[in-house]
Protein backbone atom coordinates (compact mmCIF):
# COMPACT_ATOMS: atom_id res chain seq x y z
CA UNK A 1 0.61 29.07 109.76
CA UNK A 2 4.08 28.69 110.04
CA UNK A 3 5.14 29.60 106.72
CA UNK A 4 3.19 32.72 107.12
CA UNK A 5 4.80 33.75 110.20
CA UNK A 6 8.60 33.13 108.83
CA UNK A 7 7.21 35.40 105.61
CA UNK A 8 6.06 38.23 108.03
CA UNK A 9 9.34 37.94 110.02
CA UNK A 10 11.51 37.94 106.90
CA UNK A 11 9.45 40.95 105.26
CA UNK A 12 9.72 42.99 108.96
CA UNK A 13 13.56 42.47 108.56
CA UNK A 14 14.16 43.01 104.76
CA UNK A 15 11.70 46.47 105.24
CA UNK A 16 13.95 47.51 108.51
CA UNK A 17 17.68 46.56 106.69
CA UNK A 18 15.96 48.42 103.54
CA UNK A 19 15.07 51.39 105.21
CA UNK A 20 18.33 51.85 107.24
CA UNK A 21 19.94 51.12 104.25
CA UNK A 22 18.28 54.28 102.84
CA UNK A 23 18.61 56.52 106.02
CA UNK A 24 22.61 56.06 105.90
CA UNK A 25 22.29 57.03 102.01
CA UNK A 26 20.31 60.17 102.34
CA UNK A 27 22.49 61.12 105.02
CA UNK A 28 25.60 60.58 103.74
CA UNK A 29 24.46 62.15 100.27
CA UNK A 30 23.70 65.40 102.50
CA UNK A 31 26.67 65.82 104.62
CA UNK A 32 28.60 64.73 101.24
CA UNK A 33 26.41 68.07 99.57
CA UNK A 34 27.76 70.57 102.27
CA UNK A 35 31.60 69.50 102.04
CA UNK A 36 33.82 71.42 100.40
CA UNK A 37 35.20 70.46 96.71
CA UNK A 38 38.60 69.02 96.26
CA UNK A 39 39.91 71.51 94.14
CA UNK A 40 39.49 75.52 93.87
CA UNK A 41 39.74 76.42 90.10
CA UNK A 42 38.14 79.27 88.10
CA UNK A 43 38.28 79.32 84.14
CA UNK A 44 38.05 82.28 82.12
CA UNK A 45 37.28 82.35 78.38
CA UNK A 46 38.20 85.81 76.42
CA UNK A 47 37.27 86.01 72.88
CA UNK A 48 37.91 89.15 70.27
CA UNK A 49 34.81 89.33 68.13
CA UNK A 50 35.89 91.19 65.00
CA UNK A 51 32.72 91.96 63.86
CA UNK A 52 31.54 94.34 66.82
CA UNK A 53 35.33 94.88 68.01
CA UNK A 54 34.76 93.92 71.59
CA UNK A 55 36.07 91.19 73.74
CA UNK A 56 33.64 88.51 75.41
CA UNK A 57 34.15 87.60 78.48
CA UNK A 58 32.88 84.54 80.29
CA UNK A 59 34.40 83.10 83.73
CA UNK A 60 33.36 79.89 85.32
CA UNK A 61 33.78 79.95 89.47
CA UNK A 62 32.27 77.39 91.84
CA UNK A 63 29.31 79.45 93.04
CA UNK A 64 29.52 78.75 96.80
CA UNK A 65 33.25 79.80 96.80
CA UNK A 66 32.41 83.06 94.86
CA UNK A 67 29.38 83.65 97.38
CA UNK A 68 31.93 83.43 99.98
CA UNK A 69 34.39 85.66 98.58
CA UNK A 70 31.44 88.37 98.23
CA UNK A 71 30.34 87.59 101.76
CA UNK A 72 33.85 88.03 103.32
CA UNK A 73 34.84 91.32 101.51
CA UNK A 74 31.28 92.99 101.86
CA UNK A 75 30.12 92.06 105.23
CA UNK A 76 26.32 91.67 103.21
CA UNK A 77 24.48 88.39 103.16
CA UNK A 78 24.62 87.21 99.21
CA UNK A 79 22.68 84.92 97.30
CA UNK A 80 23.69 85.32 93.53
CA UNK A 81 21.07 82.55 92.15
CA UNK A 82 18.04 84.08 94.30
CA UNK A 83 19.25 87.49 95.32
CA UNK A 84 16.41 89.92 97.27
CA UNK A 85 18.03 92.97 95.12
CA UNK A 86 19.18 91.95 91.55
CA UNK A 87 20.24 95.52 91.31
CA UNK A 88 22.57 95.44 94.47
CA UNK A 89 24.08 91.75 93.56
CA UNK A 90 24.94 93.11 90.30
CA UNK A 91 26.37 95.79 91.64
CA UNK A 92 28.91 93.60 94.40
CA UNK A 93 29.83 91.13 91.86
CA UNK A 94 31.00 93.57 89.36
CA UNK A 95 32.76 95.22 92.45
CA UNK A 96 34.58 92.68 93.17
CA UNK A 97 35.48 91.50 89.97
CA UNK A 98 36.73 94.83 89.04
CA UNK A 99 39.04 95.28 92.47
CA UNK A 100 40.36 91.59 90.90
CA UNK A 101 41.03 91.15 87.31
CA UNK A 102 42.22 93.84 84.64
CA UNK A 103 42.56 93.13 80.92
CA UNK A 104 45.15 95.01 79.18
CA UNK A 105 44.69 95.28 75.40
CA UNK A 106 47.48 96.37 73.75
CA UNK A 107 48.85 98.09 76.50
CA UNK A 108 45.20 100.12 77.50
CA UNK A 109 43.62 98.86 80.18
CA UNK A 110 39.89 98.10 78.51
CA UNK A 111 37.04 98.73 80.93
CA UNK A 112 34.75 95.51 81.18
CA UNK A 113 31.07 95.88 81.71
CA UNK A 114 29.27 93.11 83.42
CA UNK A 115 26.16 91.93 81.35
CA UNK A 116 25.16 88.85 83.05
CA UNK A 117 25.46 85.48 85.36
CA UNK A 118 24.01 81.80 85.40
CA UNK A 119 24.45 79.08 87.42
CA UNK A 120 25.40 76.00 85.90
CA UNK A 121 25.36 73.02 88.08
CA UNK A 122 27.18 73.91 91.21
CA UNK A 123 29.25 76.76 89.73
CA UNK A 124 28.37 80.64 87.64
CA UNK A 125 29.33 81.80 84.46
CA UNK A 126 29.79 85.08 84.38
CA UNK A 127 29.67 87.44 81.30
CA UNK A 128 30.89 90.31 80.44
CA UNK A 129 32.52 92.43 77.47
CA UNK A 130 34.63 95.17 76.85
CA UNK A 131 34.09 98.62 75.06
CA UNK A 132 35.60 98.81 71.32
CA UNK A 133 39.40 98.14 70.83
CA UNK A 134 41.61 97.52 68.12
CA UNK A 135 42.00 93.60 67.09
CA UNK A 136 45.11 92.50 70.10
CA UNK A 137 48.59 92.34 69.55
CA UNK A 138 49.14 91.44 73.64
CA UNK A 139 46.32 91.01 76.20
CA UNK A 140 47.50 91.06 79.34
CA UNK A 141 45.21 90.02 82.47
CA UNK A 142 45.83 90.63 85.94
CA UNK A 143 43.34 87.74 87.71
CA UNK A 144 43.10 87.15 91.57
CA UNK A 145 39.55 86.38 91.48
CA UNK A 146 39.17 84.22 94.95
CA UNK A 147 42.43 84.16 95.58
CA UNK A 148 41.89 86.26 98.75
CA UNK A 149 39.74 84.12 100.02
CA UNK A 150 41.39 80.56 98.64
CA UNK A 151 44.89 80.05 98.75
CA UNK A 152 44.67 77.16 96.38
CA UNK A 153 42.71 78.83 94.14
CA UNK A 154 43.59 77.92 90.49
CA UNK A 155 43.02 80.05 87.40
CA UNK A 156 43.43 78.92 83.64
CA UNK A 157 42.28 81.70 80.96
CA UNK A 158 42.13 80.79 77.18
CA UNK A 159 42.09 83.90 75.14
CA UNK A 160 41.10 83.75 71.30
CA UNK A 161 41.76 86.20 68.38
CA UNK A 162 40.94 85.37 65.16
CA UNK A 163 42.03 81.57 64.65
CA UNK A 164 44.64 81.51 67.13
CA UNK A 165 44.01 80.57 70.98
CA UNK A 166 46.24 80.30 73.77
CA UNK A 167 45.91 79.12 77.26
CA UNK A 168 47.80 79.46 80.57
CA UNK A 169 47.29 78.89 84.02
CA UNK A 170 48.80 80.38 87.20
CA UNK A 171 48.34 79.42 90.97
CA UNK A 172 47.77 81.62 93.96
CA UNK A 173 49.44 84.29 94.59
CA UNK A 174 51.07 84.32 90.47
CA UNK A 175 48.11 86.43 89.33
CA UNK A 176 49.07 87.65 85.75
CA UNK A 177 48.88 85.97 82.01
CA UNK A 178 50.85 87.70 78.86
CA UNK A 179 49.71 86.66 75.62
CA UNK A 180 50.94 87.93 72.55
CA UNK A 181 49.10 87.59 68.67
CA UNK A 182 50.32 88.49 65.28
C-alpha cells in the first residue's frame, strides 16, 4: 500500500509541474503573438515583362503594420485578410498606396493598377502592374509606404529588366531609388 500511495503522490505532482509547465507556455506564446516585431521592413519587387510591356509589381509589408497604417490615415476599421467589403478594402489599400509610392519610367510617371493581395505568414504581398511602357532606361520610385506611421520603417526594392537587376534600400524619411539600364 505504500508503494501505491508514493506512485499517486508522485503522478499528482508530475501532472501539476506538467500542467503549469504548459500554462506558462501558452501564455507566454500569446503575449509573445501580440508584441510587436523587431524590425519594420517592406520589400518591393518590380519586374519589366517584355512580352506584354508592363511592369509587375509585388510588395511584401508585415500585415498588422500595413493594417495600422490604413487604420490611422482612414479613421475605418480594416481587416485586409477577412474584410466585410472586398470592394471598399480594395479601394483604401490602393489609396494609400497611391498617396505613397510613384514609379517613374523613363521620366513618365506610369499609373499602377492594383490587381491583388495575399497574406503570407504574418505579412501581404501585394500586386500590381502598370499600363504599357517602353522597355526602361531609368525607373525612378518615390516609396514612403508606412513610413508615416513607422519611423524605422525600412524599404529595399529590386527592380529587373531584361537580365539585369539592381537593388537598393533607403530608411525613413530617404524615400526615393534611381536606377538606370542600358
Amino acid at each position: 500500500m505504500l508503494k501505491i500511495l508514493n506512485i499517486r503522490a508522485l503522478h499528482r505532482a508530475f501532472t501539476s509541474a506538467v500542467a503549469w509547465v504548459l500554462v506558462w507556455s501558452l501564455l507566454g506564446g500569446l503575449l509573445s503573438s501580440f508584441a510587436p516585431h523587431p524590425y519594420y521592413l517592406g520589400v518591393t519587387e518590380i519586374k519589366y515583362n517584355s512580352k506584354t510591356s508592363v511592369m509587375e509589381l509585388s510588395m511584401k509589408l508585415f500585415t498588422g503594420d500595413l493594417e495600422d497604417a490604413l487604420r490611422k490615415t482612414t479613421g475605418k476599421p480594416v481587416d485586409l485578410l477577412n474584410p466585410k467589403d472586398k470592394a471598399e478594402m480594395y479601394a483604401l489599400l490602393r489609396d494609400y498606396i497611391k498617396k505613397r509610392f510613384t514609379l517613374k519610367i523613363n521620366g513618365n510617371i506610369s499609373d499602377i493598377h492594383l490587381l491583388g493581395y495575399e497574406k503570407e505568414e504574418d505579412a501581404v504581398w501585394i500586386y500590381m502592374q502598370t499600363s504599357k511602357v517602353k522597355k526602361p532606361k531609368t525607373v525612378d520610385i518615390d516609396n514612403s509606404l508606412l513610413f508615416d506611421y513607422l519611423p524605422q520603417q525600412i524599404q529595399i526594392v529590386h527592380v529587373t529588366v531584361g537580365d539585369s537587376k539592381q537593388s537598393a534600400k533607403v530608411t525613413n524619411p530617404d524615400h526615393i531609388f534611381s536606377f538606370r539600364f542600358q
